[in-house]
Each structure stands twice: as structure tokens, then as C-alpha cells.
N, C-alpha and C. Protein backbone atom coordinates (compact mmCIF):
# COMPACT_ATOMS: atom_id res chain seq x y z
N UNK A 1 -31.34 -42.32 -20.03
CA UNK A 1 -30.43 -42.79 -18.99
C UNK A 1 -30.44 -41.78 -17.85
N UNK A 2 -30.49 -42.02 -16.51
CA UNK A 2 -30.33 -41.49 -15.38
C UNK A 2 -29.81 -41.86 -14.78
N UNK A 3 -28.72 -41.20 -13.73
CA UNK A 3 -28.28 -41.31 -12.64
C UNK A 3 -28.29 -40.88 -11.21
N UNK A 4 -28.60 -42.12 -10.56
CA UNK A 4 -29.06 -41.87 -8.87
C UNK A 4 -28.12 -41.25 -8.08
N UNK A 5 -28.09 -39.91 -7.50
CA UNK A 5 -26.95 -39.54 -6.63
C UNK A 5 -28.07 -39.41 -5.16
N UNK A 6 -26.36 -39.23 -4.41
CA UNK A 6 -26.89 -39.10 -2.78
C UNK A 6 -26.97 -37.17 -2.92
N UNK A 7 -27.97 -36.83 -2.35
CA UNK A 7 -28.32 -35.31 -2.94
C UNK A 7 -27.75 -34.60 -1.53
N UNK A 8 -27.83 -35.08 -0.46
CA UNK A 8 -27.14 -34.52 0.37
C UNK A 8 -25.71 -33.87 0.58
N UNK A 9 -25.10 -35.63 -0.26
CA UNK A 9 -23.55 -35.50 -0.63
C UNK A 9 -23.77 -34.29 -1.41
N UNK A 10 -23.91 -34.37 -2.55
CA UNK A 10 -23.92 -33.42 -3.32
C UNK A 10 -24.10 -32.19 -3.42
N UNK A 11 -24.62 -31.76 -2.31
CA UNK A 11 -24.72 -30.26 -1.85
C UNK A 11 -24.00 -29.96 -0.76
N UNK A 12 -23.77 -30.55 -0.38
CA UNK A 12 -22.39 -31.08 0.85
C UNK A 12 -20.99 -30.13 0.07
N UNK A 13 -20.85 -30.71 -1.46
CA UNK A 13 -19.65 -31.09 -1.65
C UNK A 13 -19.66 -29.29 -2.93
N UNK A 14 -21.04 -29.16 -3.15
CA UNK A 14 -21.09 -27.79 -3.98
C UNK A 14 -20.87 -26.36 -2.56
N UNK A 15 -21.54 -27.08 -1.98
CA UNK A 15 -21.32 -25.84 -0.56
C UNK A 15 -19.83 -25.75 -0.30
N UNK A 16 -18.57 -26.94 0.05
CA UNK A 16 -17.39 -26.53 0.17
C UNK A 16 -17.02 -26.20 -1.01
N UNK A 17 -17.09 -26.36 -2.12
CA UNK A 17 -16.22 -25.46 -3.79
C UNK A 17 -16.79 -24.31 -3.50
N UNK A 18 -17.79 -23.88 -3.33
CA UNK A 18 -18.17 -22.39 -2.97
C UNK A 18 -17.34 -21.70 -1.91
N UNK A 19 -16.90 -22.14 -0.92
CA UNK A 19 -16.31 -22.00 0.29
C UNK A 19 -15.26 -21.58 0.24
N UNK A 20 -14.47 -22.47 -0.86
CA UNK A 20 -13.48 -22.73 -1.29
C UNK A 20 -13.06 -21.14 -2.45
N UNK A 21 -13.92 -21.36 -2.94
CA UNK A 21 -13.59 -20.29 -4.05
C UNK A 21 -13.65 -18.75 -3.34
N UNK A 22 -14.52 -18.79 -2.58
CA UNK A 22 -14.88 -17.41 -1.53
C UNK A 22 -13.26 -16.93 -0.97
N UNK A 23 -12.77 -17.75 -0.23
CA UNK A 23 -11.56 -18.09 0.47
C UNK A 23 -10.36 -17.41 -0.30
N UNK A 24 -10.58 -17.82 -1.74
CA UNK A 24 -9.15 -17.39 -2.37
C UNK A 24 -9.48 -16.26 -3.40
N UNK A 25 -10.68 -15.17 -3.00
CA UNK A 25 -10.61 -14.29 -4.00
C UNK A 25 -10.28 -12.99 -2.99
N UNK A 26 -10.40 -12.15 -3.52
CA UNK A 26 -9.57 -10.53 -3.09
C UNK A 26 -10.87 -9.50 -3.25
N UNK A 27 -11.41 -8.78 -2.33
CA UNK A 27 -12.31 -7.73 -2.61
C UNK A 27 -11.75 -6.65 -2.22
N UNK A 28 -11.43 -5.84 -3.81
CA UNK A 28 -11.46 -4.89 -4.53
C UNK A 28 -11.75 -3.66 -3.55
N UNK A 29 -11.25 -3.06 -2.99
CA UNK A 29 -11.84 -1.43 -2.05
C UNK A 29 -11.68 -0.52 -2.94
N UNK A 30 -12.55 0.69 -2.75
CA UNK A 30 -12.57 2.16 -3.72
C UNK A 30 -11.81 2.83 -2.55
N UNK A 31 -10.64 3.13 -2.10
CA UNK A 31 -10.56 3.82 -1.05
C UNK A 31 -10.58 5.66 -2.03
N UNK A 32 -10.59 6.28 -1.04
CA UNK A 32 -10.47 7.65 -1.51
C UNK A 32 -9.49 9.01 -0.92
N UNK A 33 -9.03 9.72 -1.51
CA UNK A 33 -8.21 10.39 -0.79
C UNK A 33 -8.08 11.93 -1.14
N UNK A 34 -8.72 12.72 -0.46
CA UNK A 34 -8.82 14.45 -0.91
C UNK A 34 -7.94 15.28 -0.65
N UNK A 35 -7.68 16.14 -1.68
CA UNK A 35 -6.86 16.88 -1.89
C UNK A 35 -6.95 18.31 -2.21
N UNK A 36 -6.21 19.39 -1.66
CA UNK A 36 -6.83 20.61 -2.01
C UNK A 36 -5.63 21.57 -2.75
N UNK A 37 -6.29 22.40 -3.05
CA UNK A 37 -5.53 23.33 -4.77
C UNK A 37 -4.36 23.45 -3.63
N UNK A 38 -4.31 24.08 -2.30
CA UNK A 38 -2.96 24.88 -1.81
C UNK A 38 -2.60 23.96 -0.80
N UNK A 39 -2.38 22.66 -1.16
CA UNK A 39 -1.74 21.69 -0.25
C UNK A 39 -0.16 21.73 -0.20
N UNK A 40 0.25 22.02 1.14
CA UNK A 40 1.61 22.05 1.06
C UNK A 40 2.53 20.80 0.88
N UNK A 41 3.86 21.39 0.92
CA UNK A 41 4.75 19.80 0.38
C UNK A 41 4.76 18.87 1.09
N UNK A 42 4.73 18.80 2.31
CA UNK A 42 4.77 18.12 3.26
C UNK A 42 3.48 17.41 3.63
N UNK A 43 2.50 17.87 3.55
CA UNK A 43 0.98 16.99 3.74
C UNK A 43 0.76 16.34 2.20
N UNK A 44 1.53 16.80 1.37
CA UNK A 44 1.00 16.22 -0.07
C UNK A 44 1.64 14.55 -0.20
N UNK A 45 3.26 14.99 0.43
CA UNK A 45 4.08 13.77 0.52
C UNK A 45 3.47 12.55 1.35
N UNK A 46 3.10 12.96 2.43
CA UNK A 46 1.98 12.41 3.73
C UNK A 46 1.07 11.45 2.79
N UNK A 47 0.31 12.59 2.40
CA UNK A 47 -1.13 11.88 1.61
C UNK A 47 -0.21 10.76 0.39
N UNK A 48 0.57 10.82 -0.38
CA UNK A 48 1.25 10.08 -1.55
C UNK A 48 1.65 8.78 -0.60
N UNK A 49 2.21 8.83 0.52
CA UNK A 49 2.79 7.69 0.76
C UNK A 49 1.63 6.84 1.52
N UNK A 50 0.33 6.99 1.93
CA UNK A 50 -0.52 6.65 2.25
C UNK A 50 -1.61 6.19 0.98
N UNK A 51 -1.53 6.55 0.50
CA UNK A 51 -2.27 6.64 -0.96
C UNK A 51 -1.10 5.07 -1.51
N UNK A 52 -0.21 5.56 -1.35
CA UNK A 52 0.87 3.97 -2.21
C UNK A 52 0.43 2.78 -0.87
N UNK A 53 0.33 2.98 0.32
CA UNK A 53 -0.05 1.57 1.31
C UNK A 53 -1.46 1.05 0.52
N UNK A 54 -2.34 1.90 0.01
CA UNK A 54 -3.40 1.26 -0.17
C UNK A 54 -3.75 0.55 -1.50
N UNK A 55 -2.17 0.99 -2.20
CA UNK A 55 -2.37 0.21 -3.99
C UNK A 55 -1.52 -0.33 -3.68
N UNK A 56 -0.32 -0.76 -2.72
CA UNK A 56 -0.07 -2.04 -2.41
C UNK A 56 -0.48 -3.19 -1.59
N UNK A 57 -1.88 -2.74 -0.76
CA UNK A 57 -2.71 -3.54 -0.50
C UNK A 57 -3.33 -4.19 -1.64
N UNK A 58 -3.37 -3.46 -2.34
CA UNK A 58 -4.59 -3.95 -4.02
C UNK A 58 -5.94 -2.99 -3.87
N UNK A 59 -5.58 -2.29 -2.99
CA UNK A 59 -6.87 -1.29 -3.47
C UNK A 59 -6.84 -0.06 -4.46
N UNK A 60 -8.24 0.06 -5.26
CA UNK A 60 -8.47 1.06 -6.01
C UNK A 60 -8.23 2.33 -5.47
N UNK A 61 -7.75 3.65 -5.70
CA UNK A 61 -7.87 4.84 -5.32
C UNK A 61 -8.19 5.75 -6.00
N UNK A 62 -9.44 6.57 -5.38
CA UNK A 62 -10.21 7.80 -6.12
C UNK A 62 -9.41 9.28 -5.62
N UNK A 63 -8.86 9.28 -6.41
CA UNK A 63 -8.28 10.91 -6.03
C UNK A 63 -9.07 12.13 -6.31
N UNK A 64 -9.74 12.50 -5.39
CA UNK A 64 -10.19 14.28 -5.58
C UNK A 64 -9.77 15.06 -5.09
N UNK A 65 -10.24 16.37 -5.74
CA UNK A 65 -9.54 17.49 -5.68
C UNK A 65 -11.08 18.25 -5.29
N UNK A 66 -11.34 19.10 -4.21
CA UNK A 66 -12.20 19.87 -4.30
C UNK A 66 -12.03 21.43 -4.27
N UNK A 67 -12.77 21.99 -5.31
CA UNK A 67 -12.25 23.49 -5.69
C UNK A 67 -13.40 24.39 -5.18
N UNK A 68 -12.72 25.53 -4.31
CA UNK A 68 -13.59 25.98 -3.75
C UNK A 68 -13.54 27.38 -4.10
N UNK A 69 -14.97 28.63 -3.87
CA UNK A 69 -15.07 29.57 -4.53
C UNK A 69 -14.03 30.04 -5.55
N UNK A 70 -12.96 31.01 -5.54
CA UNK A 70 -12.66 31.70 -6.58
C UNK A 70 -11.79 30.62 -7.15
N UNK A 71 -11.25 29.62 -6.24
CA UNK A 71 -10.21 28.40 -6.93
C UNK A 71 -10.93 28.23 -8.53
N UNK A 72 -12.70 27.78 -8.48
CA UNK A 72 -13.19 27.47 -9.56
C UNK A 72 -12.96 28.63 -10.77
N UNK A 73 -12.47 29.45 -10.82
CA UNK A 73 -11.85 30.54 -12.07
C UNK A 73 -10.84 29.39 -12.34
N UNK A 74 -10.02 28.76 -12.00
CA UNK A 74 -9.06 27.81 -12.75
C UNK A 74 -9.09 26.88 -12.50
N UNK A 75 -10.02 26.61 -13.00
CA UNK A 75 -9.82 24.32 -12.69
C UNK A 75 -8.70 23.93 -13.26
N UNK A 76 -7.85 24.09 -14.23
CA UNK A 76 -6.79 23.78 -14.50
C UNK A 76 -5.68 24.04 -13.95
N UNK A 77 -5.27 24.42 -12.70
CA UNK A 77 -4.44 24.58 -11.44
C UNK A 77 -4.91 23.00 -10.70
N UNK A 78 -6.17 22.78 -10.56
CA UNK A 78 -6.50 21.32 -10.20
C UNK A 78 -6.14 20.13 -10.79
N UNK A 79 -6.15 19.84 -12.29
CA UNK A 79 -5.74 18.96 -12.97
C UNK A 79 -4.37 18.47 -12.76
N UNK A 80 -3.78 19.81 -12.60
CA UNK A 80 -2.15 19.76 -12.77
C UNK A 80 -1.88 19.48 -11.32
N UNK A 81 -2.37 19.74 -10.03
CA UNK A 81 -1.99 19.28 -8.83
C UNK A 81 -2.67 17.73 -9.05
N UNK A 82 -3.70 17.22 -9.74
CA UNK A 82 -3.75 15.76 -9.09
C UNK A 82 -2.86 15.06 -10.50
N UNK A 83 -2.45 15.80 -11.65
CA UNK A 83 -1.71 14.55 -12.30
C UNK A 83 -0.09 14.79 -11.56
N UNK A 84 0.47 15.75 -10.90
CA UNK A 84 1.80 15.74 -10.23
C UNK A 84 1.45 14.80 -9.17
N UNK A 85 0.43 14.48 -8.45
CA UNK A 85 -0.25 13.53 -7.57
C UNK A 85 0.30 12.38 -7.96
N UNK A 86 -0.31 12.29 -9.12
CA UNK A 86 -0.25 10.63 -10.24
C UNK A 86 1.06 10.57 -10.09
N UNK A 87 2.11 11.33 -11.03
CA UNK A 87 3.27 11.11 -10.95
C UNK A 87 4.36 10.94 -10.21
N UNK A 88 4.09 11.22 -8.44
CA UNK A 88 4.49 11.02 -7.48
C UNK A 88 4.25 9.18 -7.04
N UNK A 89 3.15 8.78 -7.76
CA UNK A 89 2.99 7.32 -7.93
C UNK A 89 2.59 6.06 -8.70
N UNK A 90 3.39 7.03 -10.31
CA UNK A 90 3.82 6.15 -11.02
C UNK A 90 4.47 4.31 -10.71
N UNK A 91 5.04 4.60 -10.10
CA UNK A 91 5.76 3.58 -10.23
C UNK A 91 4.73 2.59 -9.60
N UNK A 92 4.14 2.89 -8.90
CA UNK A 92 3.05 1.41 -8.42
C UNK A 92 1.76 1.47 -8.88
N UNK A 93 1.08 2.77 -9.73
CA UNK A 93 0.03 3.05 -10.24
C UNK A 93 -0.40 3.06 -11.36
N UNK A 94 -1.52 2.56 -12.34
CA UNK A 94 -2.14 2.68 -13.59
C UNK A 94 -3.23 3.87 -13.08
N UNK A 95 -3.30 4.47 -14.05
CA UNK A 95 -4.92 5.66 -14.30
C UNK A 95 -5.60 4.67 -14.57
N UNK A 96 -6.81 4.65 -14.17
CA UNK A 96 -8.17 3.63 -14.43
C UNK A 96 -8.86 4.64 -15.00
N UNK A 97 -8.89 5.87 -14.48
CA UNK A 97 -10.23 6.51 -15.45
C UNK A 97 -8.88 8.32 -15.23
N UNK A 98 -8.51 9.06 -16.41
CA UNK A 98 -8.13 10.17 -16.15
C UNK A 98 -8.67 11.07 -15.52
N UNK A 99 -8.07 12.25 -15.21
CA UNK A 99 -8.63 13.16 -14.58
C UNK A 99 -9.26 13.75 -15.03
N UNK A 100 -10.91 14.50 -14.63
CA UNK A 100 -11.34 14.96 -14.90
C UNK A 100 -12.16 16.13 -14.29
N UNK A 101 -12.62 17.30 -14.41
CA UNK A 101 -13.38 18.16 -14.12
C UNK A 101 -15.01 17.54 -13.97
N UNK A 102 -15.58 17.42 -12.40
CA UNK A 102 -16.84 16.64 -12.69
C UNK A 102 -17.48 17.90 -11.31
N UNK A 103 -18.45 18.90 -12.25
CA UNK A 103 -18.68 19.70 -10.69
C UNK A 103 -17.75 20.63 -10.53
N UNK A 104 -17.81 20.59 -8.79
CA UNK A 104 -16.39 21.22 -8.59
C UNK A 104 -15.97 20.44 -7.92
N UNK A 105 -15.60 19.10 -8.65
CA UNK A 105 -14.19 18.13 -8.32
C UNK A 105 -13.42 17.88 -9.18
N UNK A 106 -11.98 17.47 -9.05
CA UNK A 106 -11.30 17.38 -9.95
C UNK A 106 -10.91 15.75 -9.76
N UNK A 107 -11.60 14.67 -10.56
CA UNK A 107 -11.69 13.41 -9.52
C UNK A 107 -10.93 12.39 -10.68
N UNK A 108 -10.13 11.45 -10.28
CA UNK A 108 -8.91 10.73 -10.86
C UNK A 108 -9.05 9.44 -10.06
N UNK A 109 -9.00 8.30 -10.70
CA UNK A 109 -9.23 7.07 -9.97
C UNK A 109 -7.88 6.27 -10.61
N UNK A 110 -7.55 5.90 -9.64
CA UNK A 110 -5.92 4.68 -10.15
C UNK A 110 -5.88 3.10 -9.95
N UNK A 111 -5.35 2.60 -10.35
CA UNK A 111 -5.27 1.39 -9.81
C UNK A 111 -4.35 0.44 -9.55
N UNK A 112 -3.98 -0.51 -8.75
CA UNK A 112 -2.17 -0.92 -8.66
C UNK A 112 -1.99 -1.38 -9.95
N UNK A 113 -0.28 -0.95 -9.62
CA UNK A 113 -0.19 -1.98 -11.11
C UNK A 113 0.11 -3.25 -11.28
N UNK A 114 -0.31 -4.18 -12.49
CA UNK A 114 0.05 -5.67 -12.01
C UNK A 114 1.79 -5.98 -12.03
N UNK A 115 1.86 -6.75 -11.42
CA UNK A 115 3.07 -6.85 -11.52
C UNK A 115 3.78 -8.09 -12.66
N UNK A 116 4.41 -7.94 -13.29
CA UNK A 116 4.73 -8.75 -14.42
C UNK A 116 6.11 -10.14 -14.20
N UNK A 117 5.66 -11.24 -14.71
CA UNK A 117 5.97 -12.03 -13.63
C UNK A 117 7.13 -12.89 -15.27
């Protein structure tokens, strides 16, 4: 058994569901945002509330930390400035990947959180 279609229609009508589906999806940004071991309170707050516009847009955020000469004797002064980072934006943020020592970065990626309905 076969059936005769109009093939024009038919690609007509797969081209708008494609169109269609394009239309109502969301692309995902990595935005990124650097941070250094002796950032004061006031540029840290700066960077946090800029950092929350972009996970309430729905974008991903890569937090690094870059450690420079003698800083690298304690990478763990880094960890602890980007998870007080995190915790400054708990409330709208999931960890996607923890922090970690990669190099000399101390690099933390977050992601919004969903909201529960």
C-alpha cells in the first residue's frame, strides 16, 4: 500500500514545525566572570550582583579565579574566595561542576536554579 502526497506541501509544512520549534527554545550562554585572590568587598559585591543578572537570564556561569606568582603557595585561599562567591548566590544558583584547582585557575561553573512550580 502507498500513499500519494503533494511533496511540496509537505516540506512546506516540515519547514514551519522546524520554525516553530527553533522559536520556542532558549540558547544556553557560558558567560564567565574573573576573580582575583585580593578582591575587595565592594568589587566582589559588583561582580555577585552581575553574575545573579546573568542566571536570571538562564545563563550558565564559569567562575574563575586566577592565581598569580606567590598567590600559587596557597591555592586554597582561592577555593575559599570562589565558594564564599557561590554562597553569596545561593539562592538563585546550583554548582554544575565544583570548584576546582585546574592550572593556575581556580574554575567553578553554576547554573540557575529551576524554579519549582
Amino acid at each position: 500500500m502507498c500513499k500519494i502526497i503533494n511533496y511540496g506541501k509537505y516540506k512546506f509544512e516540515t519547514l514551519k514545525k522546524e520554525k516553530e520549534a527553533k522559536k520556542r527554545q532558549k540558547v544556553v550562554e557560558l558567560k564567565e566572570m574573573q576573580l582575583s585572590l585580593r578582591i575587595q568587598e565592594h568589587d566582589f559585591n559588583v561582580k555577585a550582583r552581575k553574575v545573579r543578572e546573568f542566571l536570571e537570564d538562564g545563563n550558565k556561569v564559569k567562575i574563575a579565579l586566577r592565581l598569580r606568582g606567590r598567590e600559587m603557595a596557597s591555592p586554597e585561599a582561592g577555593l575559599v574566595v570562589v565558594k564564599k562567591f557561590f554562597e553569596k548566590l545561593e539562592d538563585v544558583a546550583v554548582e554544575a561542576s565544583k570548584a576546582s584547582l585546574n592550572g593556575r585557575q581556580v574554575i567553578m561553573i553554576i547554573s540557575p536554579k529551576i524554579a519549582e512550580k
